[in-house]
N, C-alpha and C. Protein backbone atom coordinates (compact mmCIF):
# COMPACT_ATOMS: atom_id res chain seq x y z
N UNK A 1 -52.80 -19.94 32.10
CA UNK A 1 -52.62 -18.51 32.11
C UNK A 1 -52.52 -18.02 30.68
N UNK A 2 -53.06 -17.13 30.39
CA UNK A 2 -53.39 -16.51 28.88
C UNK A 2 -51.74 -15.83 28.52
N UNK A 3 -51.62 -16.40 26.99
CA UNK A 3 -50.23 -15.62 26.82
C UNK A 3 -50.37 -14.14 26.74
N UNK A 4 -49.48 -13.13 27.29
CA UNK A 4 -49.31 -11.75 27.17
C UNK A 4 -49.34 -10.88 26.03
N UNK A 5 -49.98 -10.22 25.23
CA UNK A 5 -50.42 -9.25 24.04
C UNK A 5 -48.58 -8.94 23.72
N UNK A 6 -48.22 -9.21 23.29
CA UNK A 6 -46.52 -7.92 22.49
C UNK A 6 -47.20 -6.97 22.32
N UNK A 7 -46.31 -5.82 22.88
CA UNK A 7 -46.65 -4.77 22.13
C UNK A 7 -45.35 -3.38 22.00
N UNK A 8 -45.07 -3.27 20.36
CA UNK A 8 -44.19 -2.90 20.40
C UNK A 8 -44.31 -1.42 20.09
N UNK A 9 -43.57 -0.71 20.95
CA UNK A 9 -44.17 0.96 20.57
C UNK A 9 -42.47 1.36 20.90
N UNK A 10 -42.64 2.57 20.48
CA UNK A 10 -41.22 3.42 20.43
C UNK A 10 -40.86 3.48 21.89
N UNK A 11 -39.49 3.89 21.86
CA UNK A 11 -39.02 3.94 23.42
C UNK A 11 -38.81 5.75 23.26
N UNK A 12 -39.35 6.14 24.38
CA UNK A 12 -39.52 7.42 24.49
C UNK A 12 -38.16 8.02 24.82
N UNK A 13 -37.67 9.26 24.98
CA UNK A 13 -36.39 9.57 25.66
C UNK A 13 -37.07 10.07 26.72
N UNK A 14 -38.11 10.44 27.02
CA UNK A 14 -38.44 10.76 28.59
C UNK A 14 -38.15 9.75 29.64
N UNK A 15 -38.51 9.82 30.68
CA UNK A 15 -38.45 8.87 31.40
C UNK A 15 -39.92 8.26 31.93
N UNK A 16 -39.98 6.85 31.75
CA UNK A 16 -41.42 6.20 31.75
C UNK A 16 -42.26 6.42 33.48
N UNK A 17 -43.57 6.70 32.96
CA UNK A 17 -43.95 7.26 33.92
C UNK A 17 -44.23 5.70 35.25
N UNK A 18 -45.23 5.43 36.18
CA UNK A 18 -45.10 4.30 37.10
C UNK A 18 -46.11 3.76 37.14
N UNK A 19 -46.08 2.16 36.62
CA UNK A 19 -47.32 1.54 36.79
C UNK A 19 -47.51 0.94 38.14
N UNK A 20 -48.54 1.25 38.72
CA UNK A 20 -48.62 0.49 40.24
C UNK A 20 -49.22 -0.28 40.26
N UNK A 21 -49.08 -1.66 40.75
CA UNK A 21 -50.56 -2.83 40.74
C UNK A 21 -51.16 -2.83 42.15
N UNK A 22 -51.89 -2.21 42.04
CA UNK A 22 -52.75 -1.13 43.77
C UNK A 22 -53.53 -2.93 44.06
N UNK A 23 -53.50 -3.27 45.60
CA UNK A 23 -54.17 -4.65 45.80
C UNK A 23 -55.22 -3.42 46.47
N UNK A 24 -56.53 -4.17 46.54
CA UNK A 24 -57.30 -3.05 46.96
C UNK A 24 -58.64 -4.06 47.68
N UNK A 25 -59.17 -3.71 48.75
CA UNK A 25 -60.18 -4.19 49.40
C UNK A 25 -60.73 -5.31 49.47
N UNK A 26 -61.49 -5.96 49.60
CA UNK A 26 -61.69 -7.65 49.49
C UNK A 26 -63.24 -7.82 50.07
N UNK A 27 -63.52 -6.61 51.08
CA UNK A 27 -64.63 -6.94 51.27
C UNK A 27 -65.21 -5.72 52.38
N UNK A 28 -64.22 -4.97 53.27
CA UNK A 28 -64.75 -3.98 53.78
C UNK A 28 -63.34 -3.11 53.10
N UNK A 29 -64.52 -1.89 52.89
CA UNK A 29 -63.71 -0.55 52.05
C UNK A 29 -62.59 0.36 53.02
N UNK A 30 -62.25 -0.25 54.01
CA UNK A 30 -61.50 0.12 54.75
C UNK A 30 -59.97 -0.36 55.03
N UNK A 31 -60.40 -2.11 54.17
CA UNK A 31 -59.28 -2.67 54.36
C UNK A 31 -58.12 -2.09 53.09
N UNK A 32 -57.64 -1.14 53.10
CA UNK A 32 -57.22 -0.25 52.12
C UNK A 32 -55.92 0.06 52.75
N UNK A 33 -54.51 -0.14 52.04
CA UNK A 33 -53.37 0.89 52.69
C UNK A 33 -53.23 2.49 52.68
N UNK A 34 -52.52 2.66 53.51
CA UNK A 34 -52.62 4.17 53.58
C UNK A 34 -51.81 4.45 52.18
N UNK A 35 -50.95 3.63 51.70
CA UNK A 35 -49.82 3.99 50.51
C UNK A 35 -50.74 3.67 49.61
N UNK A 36 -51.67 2.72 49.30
CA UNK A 36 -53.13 2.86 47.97
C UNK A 36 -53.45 4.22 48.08
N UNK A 37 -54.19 4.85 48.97
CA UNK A 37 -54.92 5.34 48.81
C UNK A 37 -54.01 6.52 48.24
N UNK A 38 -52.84 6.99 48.77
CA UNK A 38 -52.43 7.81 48.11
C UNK A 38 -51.94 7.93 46.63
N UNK A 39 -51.18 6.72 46.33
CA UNK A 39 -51.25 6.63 45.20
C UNK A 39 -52.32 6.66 44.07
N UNK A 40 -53.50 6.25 44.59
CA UNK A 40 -54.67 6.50 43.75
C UNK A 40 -55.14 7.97 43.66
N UNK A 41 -54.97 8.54 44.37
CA UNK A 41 -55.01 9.99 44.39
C UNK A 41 -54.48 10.91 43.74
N UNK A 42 -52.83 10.33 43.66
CA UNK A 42 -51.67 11.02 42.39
C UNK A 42 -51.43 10.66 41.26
N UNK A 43 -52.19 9.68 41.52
CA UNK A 43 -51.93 8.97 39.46
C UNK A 43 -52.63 9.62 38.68
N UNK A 44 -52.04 9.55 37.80
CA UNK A 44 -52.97 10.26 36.50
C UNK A 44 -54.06 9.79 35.99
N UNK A 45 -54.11 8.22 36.03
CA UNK A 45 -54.85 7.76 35.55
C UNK A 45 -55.04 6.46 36.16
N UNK A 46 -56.35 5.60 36.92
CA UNK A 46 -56.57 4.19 37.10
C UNK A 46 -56.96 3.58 36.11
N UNK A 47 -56.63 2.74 35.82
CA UNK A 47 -56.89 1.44 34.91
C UNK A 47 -57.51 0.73 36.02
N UNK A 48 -58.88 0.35 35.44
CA UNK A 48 -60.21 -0.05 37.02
C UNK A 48 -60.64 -1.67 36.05
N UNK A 49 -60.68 -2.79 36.70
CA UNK A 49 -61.73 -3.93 36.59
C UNK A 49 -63.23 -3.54 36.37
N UNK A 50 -63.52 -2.75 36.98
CA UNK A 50 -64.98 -2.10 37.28
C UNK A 50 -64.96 -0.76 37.57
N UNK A 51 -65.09 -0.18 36.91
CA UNK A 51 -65.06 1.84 37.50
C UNK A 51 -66.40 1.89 38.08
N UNK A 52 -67.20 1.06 38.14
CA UNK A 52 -68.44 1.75 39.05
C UNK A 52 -68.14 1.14 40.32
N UNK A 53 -67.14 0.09 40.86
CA UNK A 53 -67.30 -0.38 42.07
C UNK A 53 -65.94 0.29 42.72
N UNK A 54 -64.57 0.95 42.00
CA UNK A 54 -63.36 1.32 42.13
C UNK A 54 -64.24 3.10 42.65
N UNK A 55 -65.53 3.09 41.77
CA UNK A 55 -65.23 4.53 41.75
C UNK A 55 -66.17 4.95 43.11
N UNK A 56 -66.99 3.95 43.47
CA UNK A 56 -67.44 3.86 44.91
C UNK A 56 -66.00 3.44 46.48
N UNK A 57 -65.10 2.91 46.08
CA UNK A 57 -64.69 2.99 46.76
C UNK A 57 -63.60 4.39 46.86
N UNK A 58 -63.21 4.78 45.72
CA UNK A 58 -62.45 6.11 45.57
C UNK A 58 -63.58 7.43 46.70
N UNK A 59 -65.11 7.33 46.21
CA UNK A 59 -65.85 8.22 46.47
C UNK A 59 -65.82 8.04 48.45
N UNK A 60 -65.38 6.79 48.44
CA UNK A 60 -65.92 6.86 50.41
C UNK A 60 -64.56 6.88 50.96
N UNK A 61 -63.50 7.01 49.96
CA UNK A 61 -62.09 7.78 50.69
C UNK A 61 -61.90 9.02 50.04
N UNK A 62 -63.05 9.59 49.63
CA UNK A 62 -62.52 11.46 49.04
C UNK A 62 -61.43 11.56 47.99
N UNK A 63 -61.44 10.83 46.79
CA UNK A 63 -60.61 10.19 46.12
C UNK A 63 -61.12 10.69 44.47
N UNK A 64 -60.91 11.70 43.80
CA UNK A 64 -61.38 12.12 42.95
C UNK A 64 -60.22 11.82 41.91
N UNK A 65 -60.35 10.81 40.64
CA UNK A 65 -59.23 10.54 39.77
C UNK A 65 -59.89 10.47 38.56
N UNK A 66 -59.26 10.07 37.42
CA UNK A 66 -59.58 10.04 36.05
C UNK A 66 -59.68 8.14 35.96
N UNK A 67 -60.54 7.67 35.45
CA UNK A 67 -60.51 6.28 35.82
C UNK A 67 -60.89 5.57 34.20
N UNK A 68 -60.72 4.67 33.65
CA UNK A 68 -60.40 4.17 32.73
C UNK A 68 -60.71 2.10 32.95
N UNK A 69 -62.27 2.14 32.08
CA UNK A 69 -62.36 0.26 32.27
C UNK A 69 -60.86 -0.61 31.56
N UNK A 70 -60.57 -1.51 32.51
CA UNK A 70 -59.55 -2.38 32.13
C UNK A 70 -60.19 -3.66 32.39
N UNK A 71 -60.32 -4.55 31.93
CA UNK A 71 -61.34 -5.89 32.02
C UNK A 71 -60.82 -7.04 31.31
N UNK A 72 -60.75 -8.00 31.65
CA UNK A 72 -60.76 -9.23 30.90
C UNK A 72 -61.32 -9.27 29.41
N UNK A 73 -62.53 -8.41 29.23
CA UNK A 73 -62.87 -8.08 27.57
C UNK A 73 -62.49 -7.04 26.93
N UNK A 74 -61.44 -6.35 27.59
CA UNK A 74 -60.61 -4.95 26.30
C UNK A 74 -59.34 -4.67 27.23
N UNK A 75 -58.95 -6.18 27.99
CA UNK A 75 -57.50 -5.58 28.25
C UNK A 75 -56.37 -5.10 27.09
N UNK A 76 -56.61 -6.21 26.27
CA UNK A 76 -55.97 -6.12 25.24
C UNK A 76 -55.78 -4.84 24.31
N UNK A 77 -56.84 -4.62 23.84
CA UNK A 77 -57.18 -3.05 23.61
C UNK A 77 -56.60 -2.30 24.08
N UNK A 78 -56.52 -2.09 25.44
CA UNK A 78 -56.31 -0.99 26.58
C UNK A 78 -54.54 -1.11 26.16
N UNK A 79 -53.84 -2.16 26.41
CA UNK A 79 -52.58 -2.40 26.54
C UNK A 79 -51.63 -1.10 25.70
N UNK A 80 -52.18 -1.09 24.52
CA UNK A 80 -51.01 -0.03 23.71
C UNK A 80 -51.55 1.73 24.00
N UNK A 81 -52.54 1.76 24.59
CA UNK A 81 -52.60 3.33 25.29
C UNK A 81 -52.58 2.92 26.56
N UNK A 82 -52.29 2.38 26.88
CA UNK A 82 -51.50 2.42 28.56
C UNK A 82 -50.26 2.79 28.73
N UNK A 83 -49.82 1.64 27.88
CA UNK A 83 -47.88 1.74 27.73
C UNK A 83 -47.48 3.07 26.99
N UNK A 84 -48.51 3.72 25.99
CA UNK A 84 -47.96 5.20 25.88
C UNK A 84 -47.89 5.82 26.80
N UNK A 85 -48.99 5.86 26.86
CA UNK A 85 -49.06 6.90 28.78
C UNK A 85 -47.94 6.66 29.54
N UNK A 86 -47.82 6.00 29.48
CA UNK A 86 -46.43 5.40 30.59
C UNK A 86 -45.18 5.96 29.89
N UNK A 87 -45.18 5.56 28.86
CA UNK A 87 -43.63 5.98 27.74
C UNK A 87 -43.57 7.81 27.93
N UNK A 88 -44.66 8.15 28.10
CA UNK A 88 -45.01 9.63 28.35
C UNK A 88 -44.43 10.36 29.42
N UNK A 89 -44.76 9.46 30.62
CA UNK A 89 -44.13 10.04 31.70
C UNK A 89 -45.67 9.91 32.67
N UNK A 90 -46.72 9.61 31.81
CA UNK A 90 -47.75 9.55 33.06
C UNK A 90 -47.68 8.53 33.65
N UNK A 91 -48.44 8.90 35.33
CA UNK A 91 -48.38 7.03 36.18
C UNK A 91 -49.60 6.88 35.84
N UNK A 92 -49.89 5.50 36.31
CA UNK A 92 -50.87 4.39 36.02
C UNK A 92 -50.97 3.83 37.24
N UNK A 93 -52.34 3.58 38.18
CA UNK A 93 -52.82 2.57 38.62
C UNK A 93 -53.60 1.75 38.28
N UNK A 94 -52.99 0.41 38.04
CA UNK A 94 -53.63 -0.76 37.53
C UNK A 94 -54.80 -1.32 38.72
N UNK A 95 -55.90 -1.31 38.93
CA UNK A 95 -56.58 -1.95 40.20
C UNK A 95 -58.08 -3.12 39.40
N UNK A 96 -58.03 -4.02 40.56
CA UNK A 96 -59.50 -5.18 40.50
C UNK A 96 -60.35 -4.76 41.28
N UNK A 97 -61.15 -5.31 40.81
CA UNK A 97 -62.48 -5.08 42.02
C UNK A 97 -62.72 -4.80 43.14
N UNK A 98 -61.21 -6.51 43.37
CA UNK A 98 -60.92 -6.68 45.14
C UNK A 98 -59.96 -7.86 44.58
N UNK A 99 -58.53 -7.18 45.81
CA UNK A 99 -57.70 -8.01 45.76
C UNK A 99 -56.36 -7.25 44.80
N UNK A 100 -55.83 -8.25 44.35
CA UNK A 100 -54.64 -7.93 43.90
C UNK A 100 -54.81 -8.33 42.52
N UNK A 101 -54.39 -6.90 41.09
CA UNK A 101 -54.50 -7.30 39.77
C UNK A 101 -53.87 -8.24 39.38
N UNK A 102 -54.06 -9.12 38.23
CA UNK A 102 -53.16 -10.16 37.47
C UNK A 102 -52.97 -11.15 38.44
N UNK A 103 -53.77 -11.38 39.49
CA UNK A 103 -53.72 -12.71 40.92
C UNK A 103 -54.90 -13.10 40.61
N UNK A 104 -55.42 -13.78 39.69
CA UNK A 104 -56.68 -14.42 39.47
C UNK A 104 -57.69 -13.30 39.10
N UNK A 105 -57.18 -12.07 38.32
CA UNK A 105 -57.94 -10.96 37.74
C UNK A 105 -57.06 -10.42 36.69
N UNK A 106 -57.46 -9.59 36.08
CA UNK A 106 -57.03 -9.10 34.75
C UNK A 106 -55.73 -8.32 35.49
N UNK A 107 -54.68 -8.15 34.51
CA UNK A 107 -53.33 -7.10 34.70
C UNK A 107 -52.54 -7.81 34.43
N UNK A 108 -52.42 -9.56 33.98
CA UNK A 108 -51.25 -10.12 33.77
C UNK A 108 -50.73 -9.17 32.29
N UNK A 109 -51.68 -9.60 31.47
CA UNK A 109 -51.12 -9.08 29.99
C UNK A 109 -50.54 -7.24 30.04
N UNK A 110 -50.88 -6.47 30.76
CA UNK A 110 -50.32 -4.97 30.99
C UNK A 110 -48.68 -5.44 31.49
N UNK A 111 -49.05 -6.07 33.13
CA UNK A 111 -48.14 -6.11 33.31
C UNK A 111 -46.53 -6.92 32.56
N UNK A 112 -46.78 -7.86 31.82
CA UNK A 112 -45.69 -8.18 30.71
C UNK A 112 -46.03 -7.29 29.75
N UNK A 113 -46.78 -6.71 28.69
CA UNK A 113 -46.50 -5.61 28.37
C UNK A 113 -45.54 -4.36 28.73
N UNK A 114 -45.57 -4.04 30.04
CA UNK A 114 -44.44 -3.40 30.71
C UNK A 114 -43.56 -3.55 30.37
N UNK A 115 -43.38 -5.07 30.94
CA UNK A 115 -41.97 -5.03 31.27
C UNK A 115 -41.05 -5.36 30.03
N UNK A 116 -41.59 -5.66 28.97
CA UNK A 116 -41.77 -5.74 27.70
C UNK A 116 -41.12 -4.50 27.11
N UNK A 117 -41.69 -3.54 27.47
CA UNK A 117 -41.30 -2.02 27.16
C UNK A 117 -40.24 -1.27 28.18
N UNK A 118 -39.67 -2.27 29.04
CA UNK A 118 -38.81 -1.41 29.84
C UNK A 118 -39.39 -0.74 31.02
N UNK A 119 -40.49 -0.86 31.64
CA UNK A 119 -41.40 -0.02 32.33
C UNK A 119 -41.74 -1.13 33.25
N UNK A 120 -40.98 -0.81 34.94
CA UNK A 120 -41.01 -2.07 35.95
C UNK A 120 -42.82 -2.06 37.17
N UNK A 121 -43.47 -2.68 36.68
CA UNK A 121 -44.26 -2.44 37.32
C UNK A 121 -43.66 -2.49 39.02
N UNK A 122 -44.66 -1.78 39.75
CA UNK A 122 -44.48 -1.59 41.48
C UNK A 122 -45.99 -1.90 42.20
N UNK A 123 -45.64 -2.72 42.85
CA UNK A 123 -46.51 -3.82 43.67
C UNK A 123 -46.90 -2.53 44.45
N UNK A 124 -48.20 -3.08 45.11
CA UNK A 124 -48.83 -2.02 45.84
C UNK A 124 -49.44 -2.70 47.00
N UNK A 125 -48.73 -3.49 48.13
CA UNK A 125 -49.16 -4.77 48.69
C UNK A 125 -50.67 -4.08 49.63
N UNK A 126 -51.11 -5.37 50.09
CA UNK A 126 -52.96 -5.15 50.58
C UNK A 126 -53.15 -6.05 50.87
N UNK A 127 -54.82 -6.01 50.99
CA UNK A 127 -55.22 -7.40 51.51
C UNK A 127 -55.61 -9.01 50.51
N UNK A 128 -55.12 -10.37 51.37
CA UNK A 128 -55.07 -11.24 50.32
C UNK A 128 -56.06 -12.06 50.91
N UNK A 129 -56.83 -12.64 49.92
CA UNK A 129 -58.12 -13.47 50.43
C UNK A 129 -57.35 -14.81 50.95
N UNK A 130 -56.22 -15.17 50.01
CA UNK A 130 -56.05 -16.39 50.54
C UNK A 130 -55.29 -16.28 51.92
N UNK A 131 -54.52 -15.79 52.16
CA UNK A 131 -53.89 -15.84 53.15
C UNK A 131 -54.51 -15.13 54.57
N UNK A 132 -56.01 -14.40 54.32
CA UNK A 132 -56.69 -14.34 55.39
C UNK A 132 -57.20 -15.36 55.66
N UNK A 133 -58.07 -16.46 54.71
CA UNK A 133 -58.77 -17.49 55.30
C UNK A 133 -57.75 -18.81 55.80
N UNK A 134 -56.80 -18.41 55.51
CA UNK A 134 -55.24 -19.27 55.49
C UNK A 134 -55.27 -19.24 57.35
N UNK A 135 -55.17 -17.70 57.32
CA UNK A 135 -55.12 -17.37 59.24
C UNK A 135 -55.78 -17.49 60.06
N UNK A 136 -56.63 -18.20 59.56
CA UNK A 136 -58.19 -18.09 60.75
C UNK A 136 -58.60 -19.52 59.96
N UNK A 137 -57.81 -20.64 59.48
CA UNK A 137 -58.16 -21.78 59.28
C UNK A 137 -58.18 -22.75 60.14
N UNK A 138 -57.12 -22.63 60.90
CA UNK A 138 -56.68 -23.85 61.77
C UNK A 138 -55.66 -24.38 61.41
N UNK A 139 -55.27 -24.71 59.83
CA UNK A 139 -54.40 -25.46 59.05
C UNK A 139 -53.03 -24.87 59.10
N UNK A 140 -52.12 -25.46 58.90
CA UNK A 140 -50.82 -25.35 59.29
C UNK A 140 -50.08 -23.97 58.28
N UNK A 141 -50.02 -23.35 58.86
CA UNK A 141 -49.51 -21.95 57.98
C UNK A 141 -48.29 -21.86 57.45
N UNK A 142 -47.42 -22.89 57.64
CA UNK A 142 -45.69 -22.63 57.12
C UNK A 142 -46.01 -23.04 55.57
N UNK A 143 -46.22 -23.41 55.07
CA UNK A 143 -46.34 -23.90 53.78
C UNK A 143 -47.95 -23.86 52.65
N UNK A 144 -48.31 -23.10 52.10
CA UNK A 144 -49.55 -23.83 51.29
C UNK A 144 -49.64 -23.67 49.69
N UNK A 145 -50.49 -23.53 48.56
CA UNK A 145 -50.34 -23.73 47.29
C UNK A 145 -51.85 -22.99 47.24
N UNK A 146 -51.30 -21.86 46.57
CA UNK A 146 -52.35 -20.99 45.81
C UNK A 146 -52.99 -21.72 44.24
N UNK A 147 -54.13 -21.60 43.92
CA UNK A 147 -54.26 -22.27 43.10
C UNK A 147 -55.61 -21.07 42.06
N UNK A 148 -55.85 -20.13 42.86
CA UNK A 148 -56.72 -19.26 41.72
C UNK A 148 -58.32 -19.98 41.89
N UNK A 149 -59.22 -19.26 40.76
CA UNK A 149 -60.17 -19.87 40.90
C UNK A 149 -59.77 -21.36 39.98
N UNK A 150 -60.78 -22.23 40.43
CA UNK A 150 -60.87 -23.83 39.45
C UNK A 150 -61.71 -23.58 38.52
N UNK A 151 -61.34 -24.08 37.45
CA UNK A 151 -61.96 -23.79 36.24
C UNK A 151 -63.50 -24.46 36.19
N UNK A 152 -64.35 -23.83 35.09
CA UNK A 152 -65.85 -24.36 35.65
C UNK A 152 -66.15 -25.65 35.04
N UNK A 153 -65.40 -26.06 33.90
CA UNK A 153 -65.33 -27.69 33.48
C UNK A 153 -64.72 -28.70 34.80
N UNK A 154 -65.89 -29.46 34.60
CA UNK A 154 -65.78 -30.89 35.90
C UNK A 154 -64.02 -31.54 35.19
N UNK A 155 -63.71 -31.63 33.82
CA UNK A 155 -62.50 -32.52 33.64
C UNK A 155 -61.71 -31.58 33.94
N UNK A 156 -62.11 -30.01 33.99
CA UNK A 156 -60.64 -29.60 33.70
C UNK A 156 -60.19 -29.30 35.52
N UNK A 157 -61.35 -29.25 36.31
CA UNK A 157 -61.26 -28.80 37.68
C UNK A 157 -60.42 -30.17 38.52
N UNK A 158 -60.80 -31.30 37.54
CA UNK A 158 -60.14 -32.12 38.43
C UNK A 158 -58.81 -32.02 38.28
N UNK A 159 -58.13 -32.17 36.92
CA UNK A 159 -56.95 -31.72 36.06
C UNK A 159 -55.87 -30.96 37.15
N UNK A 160 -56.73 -30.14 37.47
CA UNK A 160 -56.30 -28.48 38.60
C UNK A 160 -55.92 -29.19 39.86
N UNK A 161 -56.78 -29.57 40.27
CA UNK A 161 -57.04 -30.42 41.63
C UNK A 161 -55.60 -31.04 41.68
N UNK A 162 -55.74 -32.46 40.65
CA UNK A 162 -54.38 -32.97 40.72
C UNK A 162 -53.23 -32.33 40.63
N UNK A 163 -52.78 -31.62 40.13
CA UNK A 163 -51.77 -30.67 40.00
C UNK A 163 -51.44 -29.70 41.06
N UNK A 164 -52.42 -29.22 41.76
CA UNK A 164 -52.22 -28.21 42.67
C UNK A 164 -51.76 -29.57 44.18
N UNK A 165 -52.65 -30.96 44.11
CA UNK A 165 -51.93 -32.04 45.43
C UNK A 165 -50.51 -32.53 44.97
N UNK A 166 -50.42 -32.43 43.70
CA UNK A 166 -48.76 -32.48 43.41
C UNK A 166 -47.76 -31.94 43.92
N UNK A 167 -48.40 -30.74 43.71
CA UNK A 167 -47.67 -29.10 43.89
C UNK A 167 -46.92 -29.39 45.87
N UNK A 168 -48.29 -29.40 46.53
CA UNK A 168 -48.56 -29.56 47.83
C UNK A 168 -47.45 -30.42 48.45
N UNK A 169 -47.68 -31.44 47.50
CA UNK A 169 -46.44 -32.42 48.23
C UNK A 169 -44.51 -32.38 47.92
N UNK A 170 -44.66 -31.41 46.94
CA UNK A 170 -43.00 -31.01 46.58
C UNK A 170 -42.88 -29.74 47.98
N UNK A 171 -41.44 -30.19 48.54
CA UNK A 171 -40.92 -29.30 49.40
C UNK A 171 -40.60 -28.26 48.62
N UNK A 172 -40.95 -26.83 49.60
CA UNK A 172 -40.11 -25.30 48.75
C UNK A 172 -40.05 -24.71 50.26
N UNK A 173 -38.61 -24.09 49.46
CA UNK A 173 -37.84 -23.27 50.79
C UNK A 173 -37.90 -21.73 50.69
N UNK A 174 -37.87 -21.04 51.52
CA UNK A 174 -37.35 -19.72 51.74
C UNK A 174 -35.87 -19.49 51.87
């Protein structure tokens, strides 16, 4: 996991506006919460993975916002005019393509940025790839080990592999 950007900016006396990490669609544009959609509606501003595929799905829920690329190649960038905005008092929806930000997509580094600055990000729960194909597997559902995508090196995928049947075999409780 990539270490998080610092970023140190003044602490405002306003009160910081709300970053949301919106989980958003996966594969039909419907699978959407009713609490996304509104929130995408009142924010001031999305922070999008893709604004041409965020802004197709905004367009087929009547969803007209100010939208802003956030990507794996200028998160970093993005990070210190986000957290103003925020120090400002404006909200922020952080959203991916599909799925949930900073879960095997860009938003980790914003989101420690945040919290970095005092500013608690708020989950925006939705739909999860793993735990749909989890439900319609067959395989035993009390327990499993998320593991992200595997990296595209053969040494390093195995590396993963082992680590994630490690993982598998340590008991964890609720």
């Amino acid at each position: 996991m990539p270490s998080p950007s610092p970023t140190s900016s003044k602490q405002s006396t306003d009160p910081p506006g709300n970053l949301y990490i919106v989980a958003m669609p996966i594969g039909n544009m419907e699978d959407i919460t009713l609490r996304a959609l509104r929130i995408l509606a009142e924010v001031d501003v999305i922070a999008a993975e893709d604004t041409r595929k965020i802004g197709k799905i905004l367009a087929h829920h009547n969803i007209k916002n100010n939208l802003l690329s956030c990507h794996e190649h200028n998160e970093i960038q993005r990070i210190s005019g986000l957290i103003k905005k925020l120090q400002t008092g404006s909200s922020v929806a952080l959203v991916s393509d599909a799925g949930t930000p900073s879960v095997s997509d860009p938003g980790y580094r914003l989101v420690c940025a945040a919290i970095e600055n005092h500013i608690h990000p708020i989950p925006v729960p939705g739909p999860s790839a793993a735990v749909a194909a989890l439900s319609v597997s067959g395989l035993p559902t009390d327990a499993f080990v998320f593991v992200g995508f595997l990296p595209k090196k053969k040494k390093k995928t195995r590396g993963t592999l082992a680590i994630a049947l490690q993982r598998a075999k340590d008991p964890s409780f609720l």
